[in-house]
C-alpha atoms as a PDB file:
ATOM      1  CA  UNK A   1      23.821  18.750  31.349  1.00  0.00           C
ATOM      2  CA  UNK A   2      25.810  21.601  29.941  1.00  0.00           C
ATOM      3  CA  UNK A   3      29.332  22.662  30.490  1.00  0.00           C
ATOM      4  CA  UNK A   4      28.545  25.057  33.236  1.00  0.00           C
ATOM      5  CA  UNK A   5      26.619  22.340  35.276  1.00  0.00           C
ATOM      6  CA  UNK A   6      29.569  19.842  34.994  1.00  0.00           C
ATOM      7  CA  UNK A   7      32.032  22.248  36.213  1.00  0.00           C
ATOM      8  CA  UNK A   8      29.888  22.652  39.225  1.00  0.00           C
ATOM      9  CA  UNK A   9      29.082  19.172  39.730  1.00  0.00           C
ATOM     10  CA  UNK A  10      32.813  18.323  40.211  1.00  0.00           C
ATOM     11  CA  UNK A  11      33.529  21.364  41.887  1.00  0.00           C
ATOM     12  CA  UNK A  12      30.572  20.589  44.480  1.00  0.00           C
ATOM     13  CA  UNK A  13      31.860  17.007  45.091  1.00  0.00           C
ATOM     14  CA  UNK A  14      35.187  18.589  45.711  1.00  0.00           C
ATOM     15  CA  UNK A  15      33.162  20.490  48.735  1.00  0.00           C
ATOM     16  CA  UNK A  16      31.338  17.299  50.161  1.00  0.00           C
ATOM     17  CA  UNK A  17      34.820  15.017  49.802  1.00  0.00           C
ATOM     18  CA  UNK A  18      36.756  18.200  51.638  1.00  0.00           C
ATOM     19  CA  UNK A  19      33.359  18.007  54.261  1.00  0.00           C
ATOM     20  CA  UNK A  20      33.151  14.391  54.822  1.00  0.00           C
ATOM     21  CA  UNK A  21      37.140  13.720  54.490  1.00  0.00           C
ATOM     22  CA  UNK A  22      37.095  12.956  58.229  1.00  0.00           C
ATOM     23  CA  UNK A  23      34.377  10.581  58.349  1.00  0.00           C
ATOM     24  CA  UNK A  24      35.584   8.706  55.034  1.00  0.00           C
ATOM     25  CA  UNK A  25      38.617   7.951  56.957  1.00  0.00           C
ATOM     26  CA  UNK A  26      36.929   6.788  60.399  1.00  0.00           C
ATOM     27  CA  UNK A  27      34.675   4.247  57.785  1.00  0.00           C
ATOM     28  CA  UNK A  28      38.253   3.517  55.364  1.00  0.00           C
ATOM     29  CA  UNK A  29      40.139   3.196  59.241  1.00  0.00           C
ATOM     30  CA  UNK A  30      37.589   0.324  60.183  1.00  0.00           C
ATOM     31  CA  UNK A  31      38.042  -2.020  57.253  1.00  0.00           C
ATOM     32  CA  UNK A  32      40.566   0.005  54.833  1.00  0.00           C
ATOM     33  CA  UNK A  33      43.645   1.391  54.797  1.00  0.00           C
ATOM     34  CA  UNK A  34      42.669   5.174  56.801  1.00  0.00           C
ATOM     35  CA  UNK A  35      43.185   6.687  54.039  1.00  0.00           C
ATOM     36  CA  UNK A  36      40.003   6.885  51.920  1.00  0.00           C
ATOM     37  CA  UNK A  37      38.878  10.787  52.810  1.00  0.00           C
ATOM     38  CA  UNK A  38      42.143  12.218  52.624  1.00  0.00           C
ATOM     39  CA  UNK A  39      43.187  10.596  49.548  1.00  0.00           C
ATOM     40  CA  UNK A  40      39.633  11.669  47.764  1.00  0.00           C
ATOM     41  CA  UNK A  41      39.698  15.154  49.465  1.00  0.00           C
ATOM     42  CA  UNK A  42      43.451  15.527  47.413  1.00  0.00           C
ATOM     43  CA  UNK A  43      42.179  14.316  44.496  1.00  0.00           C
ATOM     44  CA  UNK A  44      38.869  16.118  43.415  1.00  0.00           C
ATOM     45  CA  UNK A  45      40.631  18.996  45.093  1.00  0.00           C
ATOM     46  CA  UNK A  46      43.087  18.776  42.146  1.00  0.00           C
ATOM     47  CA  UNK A  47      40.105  18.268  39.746  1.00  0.00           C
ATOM     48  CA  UNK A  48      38.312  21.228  40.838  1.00  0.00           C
ATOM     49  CA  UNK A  49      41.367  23.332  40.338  1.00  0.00           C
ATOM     50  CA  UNK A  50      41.787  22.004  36.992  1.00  0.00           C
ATOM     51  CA  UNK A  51      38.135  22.155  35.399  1.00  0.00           C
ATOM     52  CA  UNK A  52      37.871  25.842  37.389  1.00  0.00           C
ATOM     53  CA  UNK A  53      40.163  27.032  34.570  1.00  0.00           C
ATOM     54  CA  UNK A  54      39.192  25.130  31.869  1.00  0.00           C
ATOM     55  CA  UNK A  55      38.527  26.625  28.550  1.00  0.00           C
ATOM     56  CA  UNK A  56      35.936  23.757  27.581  1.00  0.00           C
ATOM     57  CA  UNK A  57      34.234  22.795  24.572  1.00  0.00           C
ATOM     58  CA  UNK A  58      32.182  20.194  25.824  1.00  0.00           C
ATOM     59  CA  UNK A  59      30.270  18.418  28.739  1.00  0.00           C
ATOM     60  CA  UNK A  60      32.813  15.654  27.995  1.00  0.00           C
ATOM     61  CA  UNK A  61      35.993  17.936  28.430  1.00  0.00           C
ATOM     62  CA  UNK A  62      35.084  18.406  31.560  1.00  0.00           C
ATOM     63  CA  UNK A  63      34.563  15.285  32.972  1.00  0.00           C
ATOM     64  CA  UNK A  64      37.531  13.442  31.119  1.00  0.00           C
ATOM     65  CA  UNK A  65      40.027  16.214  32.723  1.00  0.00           C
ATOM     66  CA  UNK A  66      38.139  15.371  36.034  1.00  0.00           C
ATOM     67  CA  UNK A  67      38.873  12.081  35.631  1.00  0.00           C
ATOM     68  CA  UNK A  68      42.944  12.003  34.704  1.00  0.00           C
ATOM     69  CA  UNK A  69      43.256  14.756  37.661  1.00  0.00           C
ATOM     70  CA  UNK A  70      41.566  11.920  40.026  1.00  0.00           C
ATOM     71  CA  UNK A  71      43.767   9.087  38.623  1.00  0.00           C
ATOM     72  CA  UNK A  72      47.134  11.401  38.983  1.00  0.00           C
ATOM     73  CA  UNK A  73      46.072  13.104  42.127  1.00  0.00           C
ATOM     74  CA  UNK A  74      44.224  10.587  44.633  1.00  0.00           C
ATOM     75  CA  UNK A  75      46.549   7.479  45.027  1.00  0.00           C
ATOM     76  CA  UNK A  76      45.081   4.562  46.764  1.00  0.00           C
ATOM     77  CA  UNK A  77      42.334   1.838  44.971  1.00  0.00           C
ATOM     78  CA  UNK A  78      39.905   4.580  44.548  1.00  0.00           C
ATOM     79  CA  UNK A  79      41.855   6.947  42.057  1.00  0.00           C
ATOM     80  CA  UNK A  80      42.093   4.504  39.502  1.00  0.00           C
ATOM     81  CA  UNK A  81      38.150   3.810  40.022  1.00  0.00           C
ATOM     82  CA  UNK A  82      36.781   6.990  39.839  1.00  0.00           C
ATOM     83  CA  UNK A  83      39.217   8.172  37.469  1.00  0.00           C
ATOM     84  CA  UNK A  84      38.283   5.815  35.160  1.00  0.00           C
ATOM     85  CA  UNK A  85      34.412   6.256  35.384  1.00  0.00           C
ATOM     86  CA  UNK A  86      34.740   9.899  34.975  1.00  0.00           C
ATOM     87  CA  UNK A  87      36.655   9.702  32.148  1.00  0.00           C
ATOM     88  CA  UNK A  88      33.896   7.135  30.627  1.00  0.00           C
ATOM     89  CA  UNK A  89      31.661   9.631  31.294  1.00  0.00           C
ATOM     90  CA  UNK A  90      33.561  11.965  29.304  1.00  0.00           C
ATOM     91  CA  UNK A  91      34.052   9.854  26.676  1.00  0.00           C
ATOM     92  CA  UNK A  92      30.559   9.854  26.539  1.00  0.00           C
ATOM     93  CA  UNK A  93      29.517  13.052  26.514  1.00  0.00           C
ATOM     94  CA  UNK A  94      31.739  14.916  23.690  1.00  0.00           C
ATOM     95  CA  UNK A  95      28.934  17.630  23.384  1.00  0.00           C
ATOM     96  CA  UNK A  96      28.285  21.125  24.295  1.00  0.00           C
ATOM     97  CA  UNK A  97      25.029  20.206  26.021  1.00  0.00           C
ATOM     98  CA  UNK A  98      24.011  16.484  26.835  1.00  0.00           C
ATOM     99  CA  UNK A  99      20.590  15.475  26.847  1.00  0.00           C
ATOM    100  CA  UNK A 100      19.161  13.729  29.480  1.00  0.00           C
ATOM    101  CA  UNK A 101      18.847  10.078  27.803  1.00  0.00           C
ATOM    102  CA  UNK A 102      22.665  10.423  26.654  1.00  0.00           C
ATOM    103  CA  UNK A 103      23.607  11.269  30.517  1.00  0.00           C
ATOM    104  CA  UNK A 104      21.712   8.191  31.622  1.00  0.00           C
ATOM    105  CA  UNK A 105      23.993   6.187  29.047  1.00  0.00           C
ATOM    106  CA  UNK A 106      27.216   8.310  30.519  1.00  0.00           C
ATOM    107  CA  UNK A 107      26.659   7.183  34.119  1.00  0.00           C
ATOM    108  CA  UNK A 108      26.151   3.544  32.746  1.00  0.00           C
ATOM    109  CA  UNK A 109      29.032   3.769  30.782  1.00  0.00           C
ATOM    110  CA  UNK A 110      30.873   4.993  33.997  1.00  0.00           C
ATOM    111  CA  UNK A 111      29.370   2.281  36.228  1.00  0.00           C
ATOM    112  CA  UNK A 112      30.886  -0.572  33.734  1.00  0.00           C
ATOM    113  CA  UNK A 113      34.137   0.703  34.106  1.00  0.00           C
ATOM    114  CA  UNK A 114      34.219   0.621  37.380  1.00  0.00           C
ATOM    115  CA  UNK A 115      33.153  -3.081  37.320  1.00  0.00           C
ATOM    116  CA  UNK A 116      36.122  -4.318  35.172  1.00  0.00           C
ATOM    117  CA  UNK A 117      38.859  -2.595  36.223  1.00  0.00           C
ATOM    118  CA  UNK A 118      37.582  -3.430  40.109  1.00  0.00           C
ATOM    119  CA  UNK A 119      36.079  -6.899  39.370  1.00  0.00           C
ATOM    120  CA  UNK A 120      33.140  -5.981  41.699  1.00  0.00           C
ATOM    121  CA  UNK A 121      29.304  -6.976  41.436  1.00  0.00           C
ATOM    122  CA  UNK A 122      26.654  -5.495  43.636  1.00  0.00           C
ATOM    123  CA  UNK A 123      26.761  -7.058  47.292  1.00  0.00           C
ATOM    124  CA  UNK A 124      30.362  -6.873  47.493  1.00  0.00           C
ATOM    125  CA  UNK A 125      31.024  -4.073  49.670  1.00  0.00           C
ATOM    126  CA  UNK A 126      31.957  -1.599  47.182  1.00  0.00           C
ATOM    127  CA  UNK A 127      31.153   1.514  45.744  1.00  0.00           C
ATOM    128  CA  UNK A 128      29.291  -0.391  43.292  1.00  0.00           C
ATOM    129  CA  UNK A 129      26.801  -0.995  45.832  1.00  0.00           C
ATOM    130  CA  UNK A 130      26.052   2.762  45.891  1.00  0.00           C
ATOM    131  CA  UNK A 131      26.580   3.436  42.126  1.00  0.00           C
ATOM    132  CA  UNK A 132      24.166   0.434  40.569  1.00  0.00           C
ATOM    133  CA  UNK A 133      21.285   1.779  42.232  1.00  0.00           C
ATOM    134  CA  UNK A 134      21.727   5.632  41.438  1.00  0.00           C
ATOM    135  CA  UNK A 135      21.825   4.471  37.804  1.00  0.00           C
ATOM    136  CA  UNK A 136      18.815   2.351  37.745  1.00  0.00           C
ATOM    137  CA  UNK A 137      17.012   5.271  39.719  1.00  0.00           C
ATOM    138  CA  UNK A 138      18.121   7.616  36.935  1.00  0.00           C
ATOM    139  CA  UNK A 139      17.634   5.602  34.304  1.00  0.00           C
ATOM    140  CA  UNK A 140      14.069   4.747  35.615  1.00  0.00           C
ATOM    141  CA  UNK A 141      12.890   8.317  36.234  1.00  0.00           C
ATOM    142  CA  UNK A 142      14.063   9.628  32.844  1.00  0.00           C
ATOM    143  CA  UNK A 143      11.723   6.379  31.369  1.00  0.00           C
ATOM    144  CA  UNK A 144       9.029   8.158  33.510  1.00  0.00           C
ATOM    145  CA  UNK A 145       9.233  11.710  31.801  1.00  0.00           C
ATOM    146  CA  UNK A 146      10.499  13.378  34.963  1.00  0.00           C
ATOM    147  CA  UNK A 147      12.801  15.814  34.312  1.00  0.00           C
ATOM    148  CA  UNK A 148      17.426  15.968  35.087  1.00  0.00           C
ATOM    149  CA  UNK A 149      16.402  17.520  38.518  1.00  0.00           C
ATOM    150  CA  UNK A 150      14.341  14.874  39.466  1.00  0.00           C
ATOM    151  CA  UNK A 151      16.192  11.939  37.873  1.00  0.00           C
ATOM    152  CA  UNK A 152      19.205  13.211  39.449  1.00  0.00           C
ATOM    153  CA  UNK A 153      17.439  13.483  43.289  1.00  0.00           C
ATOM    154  CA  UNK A 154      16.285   9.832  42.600  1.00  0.00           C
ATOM    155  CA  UNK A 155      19.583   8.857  41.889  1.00  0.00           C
ATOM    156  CA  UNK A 156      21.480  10.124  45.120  1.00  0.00           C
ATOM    157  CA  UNK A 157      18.450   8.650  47.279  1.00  0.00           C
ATOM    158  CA  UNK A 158      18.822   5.382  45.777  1.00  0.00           C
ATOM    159  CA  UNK A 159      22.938   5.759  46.471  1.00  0.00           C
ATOM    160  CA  UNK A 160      22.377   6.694  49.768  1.00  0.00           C
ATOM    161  CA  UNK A 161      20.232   3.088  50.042  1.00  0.00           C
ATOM    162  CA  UNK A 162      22.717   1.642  48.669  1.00  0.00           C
ATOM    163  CA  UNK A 163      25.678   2.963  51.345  1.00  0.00           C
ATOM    164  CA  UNK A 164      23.514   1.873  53.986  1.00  0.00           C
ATOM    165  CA  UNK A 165      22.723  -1.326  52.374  1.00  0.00           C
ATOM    166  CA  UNK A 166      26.489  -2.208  52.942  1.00  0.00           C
ATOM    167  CA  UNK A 167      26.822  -2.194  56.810  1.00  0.00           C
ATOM    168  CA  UNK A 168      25.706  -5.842  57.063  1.00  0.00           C
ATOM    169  CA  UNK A 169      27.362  -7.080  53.979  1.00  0.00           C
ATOM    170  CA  UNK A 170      31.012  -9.326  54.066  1.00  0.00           C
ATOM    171  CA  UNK A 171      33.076  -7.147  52.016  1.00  0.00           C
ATOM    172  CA  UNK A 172      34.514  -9.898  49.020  1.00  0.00           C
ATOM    173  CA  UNK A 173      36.344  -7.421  47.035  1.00  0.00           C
ATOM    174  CA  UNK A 174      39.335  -4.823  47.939  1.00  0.00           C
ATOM    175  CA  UNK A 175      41.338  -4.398  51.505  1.00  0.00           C
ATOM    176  CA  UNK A 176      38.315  -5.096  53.814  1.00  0.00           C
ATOM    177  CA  UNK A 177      38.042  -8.275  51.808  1.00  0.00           C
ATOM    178  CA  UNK A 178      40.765  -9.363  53.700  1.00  0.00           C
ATOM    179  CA  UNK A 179      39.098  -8.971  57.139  1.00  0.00           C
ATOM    180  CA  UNK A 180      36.162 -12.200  56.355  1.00  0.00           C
ATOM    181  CA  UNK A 181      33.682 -11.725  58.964  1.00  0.00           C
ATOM    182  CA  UNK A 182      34.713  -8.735  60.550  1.00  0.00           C
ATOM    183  CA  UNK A 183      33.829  -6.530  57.504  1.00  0.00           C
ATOM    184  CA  UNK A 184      30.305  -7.186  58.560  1.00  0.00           C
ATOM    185  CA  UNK A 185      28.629  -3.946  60.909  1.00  0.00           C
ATOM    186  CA  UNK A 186      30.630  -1.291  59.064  1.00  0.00           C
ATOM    187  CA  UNK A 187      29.683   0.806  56.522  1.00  0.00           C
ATOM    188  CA  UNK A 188      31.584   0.695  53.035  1.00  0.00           C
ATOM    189  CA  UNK A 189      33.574   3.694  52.267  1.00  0.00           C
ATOM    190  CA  UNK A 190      33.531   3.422  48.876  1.00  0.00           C
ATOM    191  CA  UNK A 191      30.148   3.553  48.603  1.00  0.00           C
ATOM    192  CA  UNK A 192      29.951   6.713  51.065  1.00  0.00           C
ATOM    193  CA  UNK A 193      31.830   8.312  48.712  1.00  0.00           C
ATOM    194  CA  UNK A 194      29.616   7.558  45.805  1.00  0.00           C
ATOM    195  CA  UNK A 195      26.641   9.127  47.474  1.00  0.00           C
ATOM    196  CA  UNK A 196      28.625  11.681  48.031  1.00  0.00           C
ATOM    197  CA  UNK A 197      28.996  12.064  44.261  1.00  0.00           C
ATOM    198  CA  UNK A 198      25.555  11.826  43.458  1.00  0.00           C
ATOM    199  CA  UNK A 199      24.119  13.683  46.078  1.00  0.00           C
ATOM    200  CA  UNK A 200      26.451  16.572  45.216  1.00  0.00           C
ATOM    201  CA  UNK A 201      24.644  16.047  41.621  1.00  0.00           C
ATOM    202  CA  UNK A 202      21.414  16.689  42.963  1.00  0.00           C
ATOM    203  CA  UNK A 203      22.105  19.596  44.439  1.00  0.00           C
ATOM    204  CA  UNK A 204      24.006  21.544  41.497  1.00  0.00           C
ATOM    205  CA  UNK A 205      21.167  20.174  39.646  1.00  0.00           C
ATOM    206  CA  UNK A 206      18.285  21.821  42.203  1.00  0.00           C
ATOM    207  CA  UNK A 207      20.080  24.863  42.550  1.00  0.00           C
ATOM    208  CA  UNK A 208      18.392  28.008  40.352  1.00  0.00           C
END
């Protein structure tokens, strides 16, 4: 990943967020707060506004702006989460150009933030449930030879699993925690959102 394909990684979630913003809210409305899509759409809005006229350096400049625009700019649980794994993914990346191995080790580094500032494990009802797998599918493909395109595709297929998975899961972290049994039939938003990240990685990552 270089600096060009980071800048158009967040600036393609900010599309799907600003796409989806409707239908993150219906999911958020069910078990949340209602306030999921429109808090997301304001924040990677911000972030795409910010990287867009960023004099950068490095992959990691990038993504660590991305991340304290998100924490400043979304408000509700999921600022703070996504903030912080973008910013571990900066952290991680303080290059011009990031091979593919290090990016596998950026996403993991992102995914552990999220767990302990959220407290989550996989099967909660989170957007871990989404984010685990697109990791693993990365991290597997690159073992494989296959190439960012590919790894990346992998890894928004196995989010998208993921999302789904969460329908018949009882949400134990977060708001919909609070709802016991009648988290179960809905889809997490949190994890919609996450395949929304991914899959907007995939694409910037297909695109010639």
């Amino acid at each position: 990943m270089d600096i060009d394909l980071a800048r158009a990684w967040v600036q393609a979630i900010a599309v799907a967020v600003g796409r989806h913003k409707d239908h993150l809210t219906q999911l958020d409305s069910a078990i949340g707060d209602a306030d999921h899509g429109t808090n997301l759409d304001r924040g990677f809005s911000a972030a795409a506004a910010v990287v867009a006229d960023l004099d950068a350096e490095t992959v990691g400049a990038v993504l660590t702006r991305t991340g304290t625009a998100l924490i400043s700019s979304t408000g509700g649980a999921s600022g703070p989460l996504y903030g912080a794994a973008f910013r571990a993914l900066g952290k991680s990346l303080d290059v011009p150009v990031a091979d593919q191995r290090a990016f596998a080790a950026a996403l993991a580094a992102g995914l552990e933030s999220i767990r302990k500032l959220g407290t989550a494990a996989p099967g909660d009802k989170t957007m871990i449930d989404a984010y685990a797998p697109a990791v693993a599918a990365f991290e597997e493909r690159s073992r494989q030879g296959d190439g960012f395109a590919a790894a990346a595709q992998a890894a928004a297929d196995a989010a998208e699993e993921g999302m789904r998975a969460t329908t018949p899961l009882q949400a134990r972290k977060g708001r919909a925690s609070y709802l016991g049994a009648r988290s179960v039939g809905h889809q997490d938003p949190g994890a919609t959102s996450t395949a929304l990240i991914f899959r907007a990685l995939a694409d910037v990552a297909a695109a010639p």
